[in-house]
N, C-alpha and C. Protein backbone atom coordinates (compact mmCIF):
# COMPACT_ATOMS: atom_id res chain seq x y z
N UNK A 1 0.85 -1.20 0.00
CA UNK A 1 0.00 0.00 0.00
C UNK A 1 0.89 1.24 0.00
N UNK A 2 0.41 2.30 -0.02
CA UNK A 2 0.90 3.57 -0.35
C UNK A 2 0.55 4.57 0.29
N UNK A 3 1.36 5.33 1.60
CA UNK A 3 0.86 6.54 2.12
C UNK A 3 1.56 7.71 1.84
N UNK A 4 1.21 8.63 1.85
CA UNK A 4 1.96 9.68 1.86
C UNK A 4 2.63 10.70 2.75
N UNK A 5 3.65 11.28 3.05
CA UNK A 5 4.00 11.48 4.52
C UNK A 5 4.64 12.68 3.72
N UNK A 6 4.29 13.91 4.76
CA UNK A 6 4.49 15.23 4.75
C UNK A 6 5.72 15.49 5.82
N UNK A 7 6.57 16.28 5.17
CA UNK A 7 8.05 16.81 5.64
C UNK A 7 7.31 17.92 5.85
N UNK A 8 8.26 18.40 7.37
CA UNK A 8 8.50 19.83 7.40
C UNK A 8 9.43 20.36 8.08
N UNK A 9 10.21 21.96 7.92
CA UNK A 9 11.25 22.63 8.48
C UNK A 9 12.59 21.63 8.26
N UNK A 10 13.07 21.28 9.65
CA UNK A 10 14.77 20.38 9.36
C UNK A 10 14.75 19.16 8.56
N UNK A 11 12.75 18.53 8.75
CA UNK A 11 12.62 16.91 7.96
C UNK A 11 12.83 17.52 6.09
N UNK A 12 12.15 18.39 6.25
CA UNK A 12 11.83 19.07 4.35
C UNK A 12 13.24 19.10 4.23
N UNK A 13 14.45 19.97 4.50
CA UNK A 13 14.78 20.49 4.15
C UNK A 13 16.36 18.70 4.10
N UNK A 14 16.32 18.33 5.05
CA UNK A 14 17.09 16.86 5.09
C UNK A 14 16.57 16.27 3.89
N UNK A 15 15.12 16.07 3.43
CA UNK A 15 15.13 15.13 2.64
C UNK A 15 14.62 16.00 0.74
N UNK A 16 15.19 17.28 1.27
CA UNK A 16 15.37 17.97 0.17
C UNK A 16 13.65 18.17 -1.03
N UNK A 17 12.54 17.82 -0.02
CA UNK A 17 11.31 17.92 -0.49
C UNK A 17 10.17 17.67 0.52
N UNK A 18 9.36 18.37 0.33
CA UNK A 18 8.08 18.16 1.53
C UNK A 18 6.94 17.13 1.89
N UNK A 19 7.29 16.21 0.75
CA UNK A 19 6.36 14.77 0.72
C UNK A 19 6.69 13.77 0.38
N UNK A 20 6.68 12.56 0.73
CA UNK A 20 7.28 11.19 -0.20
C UNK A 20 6.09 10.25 -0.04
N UNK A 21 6.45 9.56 -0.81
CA UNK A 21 5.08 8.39 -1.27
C UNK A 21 5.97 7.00 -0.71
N UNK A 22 4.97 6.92 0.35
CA UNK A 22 5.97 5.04 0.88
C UNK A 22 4.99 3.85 0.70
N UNK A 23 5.46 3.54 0.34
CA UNK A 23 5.07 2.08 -0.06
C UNK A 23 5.20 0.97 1.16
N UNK A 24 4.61 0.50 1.69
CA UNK A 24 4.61 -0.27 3.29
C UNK A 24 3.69 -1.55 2.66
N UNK A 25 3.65 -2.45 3.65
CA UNK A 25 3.18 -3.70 3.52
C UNK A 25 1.42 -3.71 4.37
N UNK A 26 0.54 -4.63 3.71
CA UNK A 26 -0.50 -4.34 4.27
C UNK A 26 -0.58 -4.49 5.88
N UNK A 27 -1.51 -3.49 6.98
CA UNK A 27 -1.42 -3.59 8.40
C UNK A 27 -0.05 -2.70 8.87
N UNK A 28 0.78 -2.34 8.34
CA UNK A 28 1.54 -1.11 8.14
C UNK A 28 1.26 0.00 9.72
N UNK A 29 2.21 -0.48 10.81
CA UNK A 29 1.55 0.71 11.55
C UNK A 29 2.54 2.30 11.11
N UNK A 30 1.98 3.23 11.94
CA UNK A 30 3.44 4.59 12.10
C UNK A 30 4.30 4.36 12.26
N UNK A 31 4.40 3.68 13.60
CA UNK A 31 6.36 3.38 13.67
C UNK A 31 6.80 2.43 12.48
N UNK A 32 6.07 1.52 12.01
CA UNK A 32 6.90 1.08 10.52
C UNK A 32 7.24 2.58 9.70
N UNK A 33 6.29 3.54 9.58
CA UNK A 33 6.92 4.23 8.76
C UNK A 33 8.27 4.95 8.69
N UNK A 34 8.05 5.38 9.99
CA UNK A 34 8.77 5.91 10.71
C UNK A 34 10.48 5.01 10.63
N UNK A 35 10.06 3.71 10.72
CA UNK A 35 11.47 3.22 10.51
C UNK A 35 12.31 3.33 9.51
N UNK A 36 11.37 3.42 8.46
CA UNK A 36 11.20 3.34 6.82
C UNK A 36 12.40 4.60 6.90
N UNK A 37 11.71 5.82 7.51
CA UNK A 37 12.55 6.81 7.28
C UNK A 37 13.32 7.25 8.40
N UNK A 38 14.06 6.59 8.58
CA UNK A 38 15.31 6.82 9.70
C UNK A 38 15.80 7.63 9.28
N UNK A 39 16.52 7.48 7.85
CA UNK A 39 17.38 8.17 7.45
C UNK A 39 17.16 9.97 7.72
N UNK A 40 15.88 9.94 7.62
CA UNK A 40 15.57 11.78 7.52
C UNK A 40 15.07 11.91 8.66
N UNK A 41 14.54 11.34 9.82
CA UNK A 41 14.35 11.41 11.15
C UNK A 41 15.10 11.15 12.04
N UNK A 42 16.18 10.61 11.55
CA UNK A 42 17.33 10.08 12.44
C UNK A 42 17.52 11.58 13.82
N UNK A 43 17.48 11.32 15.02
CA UNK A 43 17.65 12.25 15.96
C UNK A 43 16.87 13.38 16.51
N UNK A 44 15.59 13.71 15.14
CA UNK A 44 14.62 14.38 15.61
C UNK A 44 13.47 13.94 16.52
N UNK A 45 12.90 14.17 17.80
CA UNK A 45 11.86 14.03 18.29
C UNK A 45 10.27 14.73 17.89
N UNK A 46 9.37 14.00 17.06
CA UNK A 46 8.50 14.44 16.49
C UNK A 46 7.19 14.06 16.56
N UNK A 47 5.86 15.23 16.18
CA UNK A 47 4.83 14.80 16.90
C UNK A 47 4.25 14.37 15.40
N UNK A 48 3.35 13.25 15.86
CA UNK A 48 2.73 12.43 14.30
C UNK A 48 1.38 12.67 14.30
N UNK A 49 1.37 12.95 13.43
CA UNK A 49 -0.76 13.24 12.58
C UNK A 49 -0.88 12.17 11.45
N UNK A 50 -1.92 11.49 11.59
CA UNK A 50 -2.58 10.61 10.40
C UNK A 50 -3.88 11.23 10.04
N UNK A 51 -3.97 11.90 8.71
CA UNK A 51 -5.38 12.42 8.23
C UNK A 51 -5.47 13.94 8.70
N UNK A 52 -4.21 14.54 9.28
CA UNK A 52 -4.60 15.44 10.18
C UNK A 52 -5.01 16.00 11.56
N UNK A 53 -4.70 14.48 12.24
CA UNK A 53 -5.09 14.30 13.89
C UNK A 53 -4.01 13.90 14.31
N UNK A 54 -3.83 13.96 15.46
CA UNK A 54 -2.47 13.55 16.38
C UNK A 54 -2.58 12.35 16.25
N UNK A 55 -1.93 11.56 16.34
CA UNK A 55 -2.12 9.83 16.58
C UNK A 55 -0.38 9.78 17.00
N UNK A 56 -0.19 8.10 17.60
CA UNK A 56 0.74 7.66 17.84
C UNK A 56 0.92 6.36 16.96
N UNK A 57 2.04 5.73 17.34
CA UNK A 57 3.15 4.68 16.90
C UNK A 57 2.59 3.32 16.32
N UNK A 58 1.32 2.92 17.27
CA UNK A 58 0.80 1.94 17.05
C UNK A 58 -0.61 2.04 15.80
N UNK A 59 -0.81 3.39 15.37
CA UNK A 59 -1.76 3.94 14.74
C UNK A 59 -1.90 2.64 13.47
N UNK A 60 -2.95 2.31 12.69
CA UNK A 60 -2.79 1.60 11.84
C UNK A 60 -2.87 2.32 10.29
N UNK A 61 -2.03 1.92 9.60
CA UNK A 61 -2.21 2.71 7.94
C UNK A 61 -3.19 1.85 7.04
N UNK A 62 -3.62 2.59 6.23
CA UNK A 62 -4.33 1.91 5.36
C UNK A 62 -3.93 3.02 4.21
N UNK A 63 -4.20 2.48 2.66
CA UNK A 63 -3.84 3.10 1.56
C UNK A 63 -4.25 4.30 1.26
N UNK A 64 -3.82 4.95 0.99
CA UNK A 64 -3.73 6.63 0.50
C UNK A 64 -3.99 7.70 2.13
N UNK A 65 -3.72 6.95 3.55
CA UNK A 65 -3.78 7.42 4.22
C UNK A 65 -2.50 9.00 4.11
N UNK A 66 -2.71 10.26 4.83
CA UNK A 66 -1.82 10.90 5.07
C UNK A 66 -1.01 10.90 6.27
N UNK A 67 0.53 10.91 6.65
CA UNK A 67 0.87 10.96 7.24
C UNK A 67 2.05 12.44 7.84
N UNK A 68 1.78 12.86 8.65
CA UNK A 68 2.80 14.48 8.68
C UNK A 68 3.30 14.23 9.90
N UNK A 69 4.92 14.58 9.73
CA UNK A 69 5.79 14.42 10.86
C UNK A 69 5.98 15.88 10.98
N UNK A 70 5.67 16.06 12.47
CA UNK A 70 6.63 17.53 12.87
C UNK A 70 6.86 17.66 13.40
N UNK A 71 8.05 18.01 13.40
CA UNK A 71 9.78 18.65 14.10
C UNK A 71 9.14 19.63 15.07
N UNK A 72 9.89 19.43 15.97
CA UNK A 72 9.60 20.09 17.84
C UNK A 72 9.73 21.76 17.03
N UNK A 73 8.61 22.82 17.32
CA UNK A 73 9.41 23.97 16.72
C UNK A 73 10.27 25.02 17.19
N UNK A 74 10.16 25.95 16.99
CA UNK A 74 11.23 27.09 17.57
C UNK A 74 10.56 27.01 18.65
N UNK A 75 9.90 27.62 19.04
CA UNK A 75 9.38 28.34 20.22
C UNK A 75 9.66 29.51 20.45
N UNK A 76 9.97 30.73 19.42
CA UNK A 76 10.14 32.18 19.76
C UNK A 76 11.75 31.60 19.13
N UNK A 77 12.20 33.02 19.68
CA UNK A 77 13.85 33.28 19.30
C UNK A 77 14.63 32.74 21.06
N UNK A 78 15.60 32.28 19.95
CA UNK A 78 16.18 31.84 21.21
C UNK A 78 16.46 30.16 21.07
N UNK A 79 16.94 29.47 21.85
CA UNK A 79 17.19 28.06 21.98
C UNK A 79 16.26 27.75 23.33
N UNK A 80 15.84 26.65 23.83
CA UNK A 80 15.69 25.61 25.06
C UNK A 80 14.25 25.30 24.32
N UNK A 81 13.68 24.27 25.18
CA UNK A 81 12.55 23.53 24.73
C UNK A 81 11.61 24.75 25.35
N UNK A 82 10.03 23.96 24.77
CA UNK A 82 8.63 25.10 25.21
C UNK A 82 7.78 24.53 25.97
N UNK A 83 7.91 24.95 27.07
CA UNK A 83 6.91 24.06 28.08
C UNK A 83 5.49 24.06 27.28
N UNK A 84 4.85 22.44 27.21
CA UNK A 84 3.91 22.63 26.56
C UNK A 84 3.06 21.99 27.59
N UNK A 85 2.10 22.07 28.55
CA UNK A 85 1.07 22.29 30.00
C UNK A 85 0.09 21.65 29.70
N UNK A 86 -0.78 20.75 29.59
CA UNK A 86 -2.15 20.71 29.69
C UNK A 86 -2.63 19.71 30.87
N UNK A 87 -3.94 19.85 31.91
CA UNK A 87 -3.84 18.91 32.60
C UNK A 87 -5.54 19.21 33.28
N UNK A 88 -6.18 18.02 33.20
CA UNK A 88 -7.37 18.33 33.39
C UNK A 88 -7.92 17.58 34.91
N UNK A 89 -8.42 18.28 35.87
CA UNK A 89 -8.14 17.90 37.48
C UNK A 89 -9.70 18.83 37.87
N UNK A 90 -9.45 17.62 39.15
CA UNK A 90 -10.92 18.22 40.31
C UNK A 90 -9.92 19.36 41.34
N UNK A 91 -8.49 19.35 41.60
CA UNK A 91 -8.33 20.08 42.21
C UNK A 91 -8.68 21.56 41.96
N UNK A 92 -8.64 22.47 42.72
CA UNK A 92 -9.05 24.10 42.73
C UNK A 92 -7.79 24.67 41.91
N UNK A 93 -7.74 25.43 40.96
CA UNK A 93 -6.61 25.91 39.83
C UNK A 93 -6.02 27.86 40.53
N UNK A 94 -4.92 27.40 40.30
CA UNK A 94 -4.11 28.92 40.98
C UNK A 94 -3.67 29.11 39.39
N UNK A 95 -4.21 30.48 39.53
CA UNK A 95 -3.82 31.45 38.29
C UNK A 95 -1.80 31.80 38.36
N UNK A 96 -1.76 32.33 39.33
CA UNK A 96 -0.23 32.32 39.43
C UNK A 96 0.78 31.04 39.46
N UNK A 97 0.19 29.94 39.70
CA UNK A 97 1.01 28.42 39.52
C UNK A 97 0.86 28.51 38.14
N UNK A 98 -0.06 28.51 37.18
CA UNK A 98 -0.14 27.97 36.19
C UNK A 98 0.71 29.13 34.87
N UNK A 99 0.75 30.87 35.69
CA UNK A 99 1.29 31.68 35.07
C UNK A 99 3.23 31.19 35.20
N UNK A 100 3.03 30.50 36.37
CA UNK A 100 4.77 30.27 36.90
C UNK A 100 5.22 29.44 35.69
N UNK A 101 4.21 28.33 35.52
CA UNK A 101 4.57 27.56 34.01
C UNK A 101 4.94 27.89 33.02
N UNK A 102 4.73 29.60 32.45
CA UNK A 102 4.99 29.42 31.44
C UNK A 102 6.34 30.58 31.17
N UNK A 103 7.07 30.92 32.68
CA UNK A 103 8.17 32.05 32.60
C UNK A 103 9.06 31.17 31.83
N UNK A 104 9.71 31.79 30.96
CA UNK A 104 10.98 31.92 30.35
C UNK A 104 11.86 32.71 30.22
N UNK A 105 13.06 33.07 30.12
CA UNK A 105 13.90 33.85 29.81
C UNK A 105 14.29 34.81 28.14
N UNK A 106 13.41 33.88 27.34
CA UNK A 106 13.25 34.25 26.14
C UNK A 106 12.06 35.23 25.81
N UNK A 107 10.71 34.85 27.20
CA UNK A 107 9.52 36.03 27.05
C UNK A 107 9.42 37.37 27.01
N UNK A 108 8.66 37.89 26.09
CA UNK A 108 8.82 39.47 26.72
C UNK A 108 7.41 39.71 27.12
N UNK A 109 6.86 38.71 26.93
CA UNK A 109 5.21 39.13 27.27
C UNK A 109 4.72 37.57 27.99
N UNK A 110 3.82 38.35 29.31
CA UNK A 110 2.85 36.65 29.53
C UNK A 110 1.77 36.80 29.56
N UNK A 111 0.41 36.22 29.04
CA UNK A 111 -0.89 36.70 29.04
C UNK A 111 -1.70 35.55 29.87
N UNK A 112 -1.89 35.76 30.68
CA UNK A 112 -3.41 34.95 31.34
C UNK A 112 -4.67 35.17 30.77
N UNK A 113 -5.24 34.20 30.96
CA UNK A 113 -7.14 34.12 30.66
C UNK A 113 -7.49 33.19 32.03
N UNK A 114 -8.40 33.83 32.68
CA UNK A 114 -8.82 32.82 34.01
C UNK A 114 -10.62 33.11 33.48
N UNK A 115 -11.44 31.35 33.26
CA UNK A 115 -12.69 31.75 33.34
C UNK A 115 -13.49 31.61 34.66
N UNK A 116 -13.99 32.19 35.13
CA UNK A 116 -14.46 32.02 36.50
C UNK A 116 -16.22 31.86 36.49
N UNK A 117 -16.63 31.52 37.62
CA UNK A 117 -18.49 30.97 37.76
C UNK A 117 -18.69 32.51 37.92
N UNK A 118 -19.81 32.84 37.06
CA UNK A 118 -20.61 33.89 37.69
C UNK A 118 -21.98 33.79 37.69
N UNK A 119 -22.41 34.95 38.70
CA UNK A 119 -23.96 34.56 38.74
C UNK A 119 -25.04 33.39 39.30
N UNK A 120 -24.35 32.39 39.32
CA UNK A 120 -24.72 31.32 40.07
C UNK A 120 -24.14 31.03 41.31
N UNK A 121 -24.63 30.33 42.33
CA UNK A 121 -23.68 29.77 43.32
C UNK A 121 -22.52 28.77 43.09
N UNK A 122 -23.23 27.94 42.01
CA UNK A 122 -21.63 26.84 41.75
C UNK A 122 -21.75 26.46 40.19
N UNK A 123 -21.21 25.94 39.73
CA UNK A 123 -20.97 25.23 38.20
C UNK A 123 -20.43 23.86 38.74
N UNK A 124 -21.16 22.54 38.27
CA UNK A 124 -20.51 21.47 37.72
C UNK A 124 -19.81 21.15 36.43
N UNK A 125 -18.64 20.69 36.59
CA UNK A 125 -18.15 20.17 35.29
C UNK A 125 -17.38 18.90 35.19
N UNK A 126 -17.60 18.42 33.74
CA UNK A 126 -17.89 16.83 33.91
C UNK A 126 -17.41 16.70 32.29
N UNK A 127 -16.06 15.83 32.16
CA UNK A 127 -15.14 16.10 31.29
C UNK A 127 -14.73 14.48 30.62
N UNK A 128 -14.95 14.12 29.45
CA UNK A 128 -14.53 12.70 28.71
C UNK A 128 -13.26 12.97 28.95
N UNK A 129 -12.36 12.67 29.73
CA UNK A 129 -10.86 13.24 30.16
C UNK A 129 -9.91 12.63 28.73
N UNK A 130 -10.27 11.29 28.67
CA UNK A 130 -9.44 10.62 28.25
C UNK A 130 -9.47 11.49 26.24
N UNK A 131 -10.33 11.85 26.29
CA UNK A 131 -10.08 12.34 24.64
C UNK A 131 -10.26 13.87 24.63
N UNK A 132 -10.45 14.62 25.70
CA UNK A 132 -10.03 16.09 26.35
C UNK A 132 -8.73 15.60 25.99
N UNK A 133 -7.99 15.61 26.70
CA UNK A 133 -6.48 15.63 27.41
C UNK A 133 -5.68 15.78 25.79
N UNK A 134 -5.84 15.22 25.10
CA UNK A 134 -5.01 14.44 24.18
C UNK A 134 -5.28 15.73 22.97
N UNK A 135 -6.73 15.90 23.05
CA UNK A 135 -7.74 17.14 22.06
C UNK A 135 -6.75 18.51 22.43
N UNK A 136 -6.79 19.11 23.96
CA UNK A 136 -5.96 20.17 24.15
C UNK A 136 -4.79 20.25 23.76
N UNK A 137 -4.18 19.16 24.12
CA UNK A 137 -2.61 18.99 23.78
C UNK A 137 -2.29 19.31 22.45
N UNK A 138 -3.11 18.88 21.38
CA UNK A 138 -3.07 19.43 19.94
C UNK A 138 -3.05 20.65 19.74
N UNK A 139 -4.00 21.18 20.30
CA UNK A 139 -4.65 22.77 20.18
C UNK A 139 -3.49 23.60 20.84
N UNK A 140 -2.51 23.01 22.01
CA UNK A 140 -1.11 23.74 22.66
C UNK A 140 -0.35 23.62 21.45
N UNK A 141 -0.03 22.51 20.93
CA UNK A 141 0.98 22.37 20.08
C UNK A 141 0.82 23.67 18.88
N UNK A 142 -0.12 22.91 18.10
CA UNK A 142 -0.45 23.85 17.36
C UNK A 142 -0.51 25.45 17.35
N UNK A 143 -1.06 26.11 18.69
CA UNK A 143 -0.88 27.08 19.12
C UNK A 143 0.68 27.55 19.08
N UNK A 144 1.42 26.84 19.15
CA UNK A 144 3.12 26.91 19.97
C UNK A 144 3.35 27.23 18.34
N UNK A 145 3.48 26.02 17.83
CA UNK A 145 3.84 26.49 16.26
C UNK A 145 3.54 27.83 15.43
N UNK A 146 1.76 28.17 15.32
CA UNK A 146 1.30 28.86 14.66
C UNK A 146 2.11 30.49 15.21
N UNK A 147 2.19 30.74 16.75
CA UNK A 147 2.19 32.00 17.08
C UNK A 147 3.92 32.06 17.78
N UNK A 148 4.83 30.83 17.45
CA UNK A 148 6.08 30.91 18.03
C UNK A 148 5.87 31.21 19.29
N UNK A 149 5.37 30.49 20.43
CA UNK A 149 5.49 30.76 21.91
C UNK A 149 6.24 30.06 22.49
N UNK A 150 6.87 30.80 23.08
CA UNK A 150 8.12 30.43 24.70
C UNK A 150 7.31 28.89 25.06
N UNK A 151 6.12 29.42 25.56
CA UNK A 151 5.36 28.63 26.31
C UNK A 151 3.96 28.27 26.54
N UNK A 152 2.98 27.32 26.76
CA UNK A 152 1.77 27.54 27.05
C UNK A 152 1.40 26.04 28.05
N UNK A 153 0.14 26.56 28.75
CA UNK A 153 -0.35 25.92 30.09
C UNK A 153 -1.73 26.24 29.81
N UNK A 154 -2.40 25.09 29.71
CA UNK A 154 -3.86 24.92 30.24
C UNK A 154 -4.56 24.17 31.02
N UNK A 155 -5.12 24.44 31.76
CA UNK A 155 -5.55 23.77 33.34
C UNK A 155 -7.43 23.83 32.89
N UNK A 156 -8.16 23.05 33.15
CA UNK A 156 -9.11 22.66 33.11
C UNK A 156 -9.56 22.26 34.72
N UNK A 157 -10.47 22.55 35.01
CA UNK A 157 -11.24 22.18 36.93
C UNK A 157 -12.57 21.29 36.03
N UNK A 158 -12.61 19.88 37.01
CA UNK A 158 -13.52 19.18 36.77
C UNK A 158 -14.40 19.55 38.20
N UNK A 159 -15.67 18.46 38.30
CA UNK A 159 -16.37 18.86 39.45
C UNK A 159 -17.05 19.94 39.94
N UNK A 160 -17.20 20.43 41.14
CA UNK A 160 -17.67 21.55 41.38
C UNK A 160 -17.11 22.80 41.94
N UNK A 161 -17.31 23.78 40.72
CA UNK A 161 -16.84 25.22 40.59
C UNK A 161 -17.60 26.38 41.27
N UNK A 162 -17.18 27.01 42.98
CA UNK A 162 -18.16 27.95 43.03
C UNK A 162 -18.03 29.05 42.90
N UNK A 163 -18.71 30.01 43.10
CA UNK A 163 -18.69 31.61 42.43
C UNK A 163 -17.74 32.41 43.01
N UNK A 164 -17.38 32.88 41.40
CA UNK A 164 -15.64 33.55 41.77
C UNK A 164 -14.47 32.68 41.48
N UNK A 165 -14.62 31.06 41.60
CA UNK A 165 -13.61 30.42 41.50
C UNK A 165 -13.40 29.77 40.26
N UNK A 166 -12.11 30.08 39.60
CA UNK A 166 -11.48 29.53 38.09
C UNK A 166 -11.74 28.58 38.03
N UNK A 167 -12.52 28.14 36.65
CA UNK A 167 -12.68 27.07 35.89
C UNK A 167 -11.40 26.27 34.34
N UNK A 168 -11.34 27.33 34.03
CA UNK A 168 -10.22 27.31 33.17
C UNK A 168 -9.18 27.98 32.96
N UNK A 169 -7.96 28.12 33.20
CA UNK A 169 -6.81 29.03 32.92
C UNK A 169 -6.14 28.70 32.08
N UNK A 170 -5.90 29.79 31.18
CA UNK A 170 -5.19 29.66 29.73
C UNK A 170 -3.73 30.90 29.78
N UNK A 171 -2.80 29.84 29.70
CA UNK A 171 -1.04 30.93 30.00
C UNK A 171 -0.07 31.03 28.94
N UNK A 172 0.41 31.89 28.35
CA UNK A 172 0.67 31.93 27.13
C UNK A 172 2.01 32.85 27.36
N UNK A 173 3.36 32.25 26.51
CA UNK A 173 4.02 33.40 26.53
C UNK A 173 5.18 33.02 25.31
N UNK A 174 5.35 34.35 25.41
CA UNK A 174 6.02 34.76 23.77
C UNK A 174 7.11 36.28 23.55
N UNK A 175 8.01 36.06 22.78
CA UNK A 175 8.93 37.50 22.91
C UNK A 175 8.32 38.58 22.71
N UNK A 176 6.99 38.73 22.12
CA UNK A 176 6.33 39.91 21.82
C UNK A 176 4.53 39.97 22.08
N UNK A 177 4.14 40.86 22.32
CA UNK A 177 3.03 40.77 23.21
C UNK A 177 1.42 40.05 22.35
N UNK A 178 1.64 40.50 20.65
CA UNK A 178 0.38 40.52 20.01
C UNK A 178 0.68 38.98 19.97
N UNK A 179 1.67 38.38 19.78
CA UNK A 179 1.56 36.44 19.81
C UNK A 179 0.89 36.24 21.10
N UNK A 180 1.43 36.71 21.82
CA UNK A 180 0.90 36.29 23.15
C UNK A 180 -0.54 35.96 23.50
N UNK A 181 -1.20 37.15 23.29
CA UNK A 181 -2.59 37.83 23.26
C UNK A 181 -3.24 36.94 22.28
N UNK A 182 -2.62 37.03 21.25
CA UNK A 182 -3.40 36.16 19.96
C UNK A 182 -3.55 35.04 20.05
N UNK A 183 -2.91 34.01 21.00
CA UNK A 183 -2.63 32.63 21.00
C UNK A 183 -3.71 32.27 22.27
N UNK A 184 -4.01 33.55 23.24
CA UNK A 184 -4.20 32.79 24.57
C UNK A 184 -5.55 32.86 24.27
N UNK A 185 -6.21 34.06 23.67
CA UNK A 185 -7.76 34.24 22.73
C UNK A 185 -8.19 33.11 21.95
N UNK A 186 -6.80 32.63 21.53
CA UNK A 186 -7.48 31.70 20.29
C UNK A 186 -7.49 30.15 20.92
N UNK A 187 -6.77 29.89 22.00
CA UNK A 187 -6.84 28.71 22.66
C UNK A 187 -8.03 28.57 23.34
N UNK A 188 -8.33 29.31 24.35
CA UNK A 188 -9.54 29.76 25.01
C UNK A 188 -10.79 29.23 24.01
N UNK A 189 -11.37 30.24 22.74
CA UNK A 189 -12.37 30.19 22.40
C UNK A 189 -12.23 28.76 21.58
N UNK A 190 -10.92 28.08 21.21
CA UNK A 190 -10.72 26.18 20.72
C UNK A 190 -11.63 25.38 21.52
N UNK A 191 -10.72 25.87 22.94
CA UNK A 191 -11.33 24.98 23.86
C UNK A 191 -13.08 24.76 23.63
N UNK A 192 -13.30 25.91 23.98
CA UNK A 192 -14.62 25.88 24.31
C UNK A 192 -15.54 25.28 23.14
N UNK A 193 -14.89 25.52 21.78
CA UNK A 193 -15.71 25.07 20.80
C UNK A 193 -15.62 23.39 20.53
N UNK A 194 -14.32 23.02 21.11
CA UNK A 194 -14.13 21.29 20.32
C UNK A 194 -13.87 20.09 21.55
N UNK A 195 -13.04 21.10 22.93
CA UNK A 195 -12.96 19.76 23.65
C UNK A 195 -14.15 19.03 24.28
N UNK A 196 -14.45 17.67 24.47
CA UNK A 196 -15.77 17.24 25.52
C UNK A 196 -15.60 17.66 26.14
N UNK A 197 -16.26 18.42 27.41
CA UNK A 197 -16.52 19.08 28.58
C UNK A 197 -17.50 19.56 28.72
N UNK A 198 -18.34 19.66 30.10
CA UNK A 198 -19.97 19.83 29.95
C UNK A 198 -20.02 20.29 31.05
N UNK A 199 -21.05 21.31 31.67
CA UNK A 199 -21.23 21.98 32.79
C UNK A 199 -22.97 22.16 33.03
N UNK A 200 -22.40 21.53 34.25
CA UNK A 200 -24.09 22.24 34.76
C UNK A 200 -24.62 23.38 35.48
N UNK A 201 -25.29 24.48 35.67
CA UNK A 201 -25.68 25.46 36.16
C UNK A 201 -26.85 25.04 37.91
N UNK A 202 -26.02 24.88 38.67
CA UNK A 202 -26.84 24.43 40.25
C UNK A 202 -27.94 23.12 40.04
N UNK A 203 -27.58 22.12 39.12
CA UNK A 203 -27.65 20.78 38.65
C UNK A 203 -28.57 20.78 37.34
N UNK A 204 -28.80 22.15 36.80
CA UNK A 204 -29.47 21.71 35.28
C UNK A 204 -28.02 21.78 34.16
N UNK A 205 -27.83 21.12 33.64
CA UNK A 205 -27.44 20.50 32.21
C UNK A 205 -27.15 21.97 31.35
N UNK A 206 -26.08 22.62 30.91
CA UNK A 206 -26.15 23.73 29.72
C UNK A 206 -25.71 23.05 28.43
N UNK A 207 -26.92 23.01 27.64
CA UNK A 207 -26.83 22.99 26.93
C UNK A 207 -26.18 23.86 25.22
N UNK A 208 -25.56 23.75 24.49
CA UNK A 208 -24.76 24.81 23.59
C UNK A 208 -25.17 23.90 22.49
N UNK A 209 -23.86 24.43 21.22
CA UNK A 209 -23.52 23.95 20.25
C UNK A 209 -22.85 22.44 20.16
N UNK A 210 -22.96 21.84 19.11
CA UNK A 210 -22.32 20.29 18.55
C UNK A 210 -20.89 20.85 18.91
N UNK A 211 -20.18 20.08 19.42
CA UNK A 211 -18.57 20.59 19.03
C UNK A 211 -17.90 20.63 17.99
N UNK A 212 -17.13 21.37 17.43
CA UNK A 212 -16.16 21.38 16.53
C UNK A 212 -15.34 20.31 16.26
N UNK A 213 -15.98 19.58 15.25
CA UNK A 213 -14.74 18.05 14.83
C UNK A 213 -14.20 17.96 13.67
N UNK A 214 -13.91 19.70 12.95
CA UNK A 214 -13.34 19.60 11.62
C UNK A 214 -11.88 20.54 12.44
């Protein structure tokens, strides 16, 4: 069978083009591909998409599937890795722990978003963790890439939220302020549109929109 696997940045530029056509044996997982191409991955640590979704190693291929490897990115100017945060918990969320996450020495800007209960006495929230967790983590990455950030942290509160107290904190940081701002806006309103997570208002059910699964 035949997939196609997308280069990018140090992989493109090693294997001197942005796509190759591999030919694998039927039942074909990622890490076969992946072995396939040592040669141009040799030493890079990289995150894998099939079709456009995160997946891992054991993922299974089937023919004309797409496959895109990508290289850890900058993270702003500068060298060291980018703290990338996500973690979804019943404990109570500190805006300043989660801002501590994302100092760097390379930042010139850090932006918080804290959403908090209002108006009601409490908020329940009640979270498919296991395909949350994995959903955000994309939406960090991606974020990290699109806007070059130092860093980012998102904290999610399951259970019960009462008035005044953070539900979600979104921490963002970057050498210049409009990435910053732009990334922590645009993570924020992701969240809300695609991860499972559901809240109730003093035990009725809020109901919204289908989530976002394109």
């Amino acid at each position: 069978m035949e997939v196609t696997v997308r280069l990018f940045a140090v992989l493109r530029q090693r294997a001197g083009r942005d796509a190759v056509a591999l030919e694998l044996p039927e039942g074909a997982r990622v890490d076969d591909a992946l072995k396939a191409l040592a040669d141009v991955t040799g030493g890079v640590r990289c995150v894998l998409a099939v079709n456009r979704e995160y997946a891992d190693g054991a993922r299974v291929l089937v023919t004309g599937d797409e496959l895109a490897l990508i290289p850890p990115v900058s993270g702003g100017s500068g060298d060291g890795p980018s703290v990338r945060h996500v973690r979804i918990t019943g404990d109570p969320l500190s805006l300043d722990a989660v801002a501590q996450l994302v100092q760097d020495p390379r930042a010139g800007a850090v932006v918080t978003f804290a959403g908090v209960t209002r108006e009601v006495a409490w908020l329940d929230y009640e979270a498919y963790a296991e395909m949350a967790t994995p959903m955000l983590q994309g939406l960090v990455d991606a974020a990290v890439q699109r806007h070059g950030l130092c860093a980012v942290a998102v904290e999610h509160r399951i259970g019960r939220v009462a008035l005044g107290e953070p539900s979600v904190i979104v921490a963002t940081s970057s050498p210049h302020r409009p990435e910053a701002f732009a990334a922590a806006r645009e993570l924020i309103d992701e969240l809300k549109a695609r991860a499972p997570i559901w809240k109730a208002e003093e035990g009725e059910w809020v109901i919204g929109e289908p989530p976002v699964t394109e």
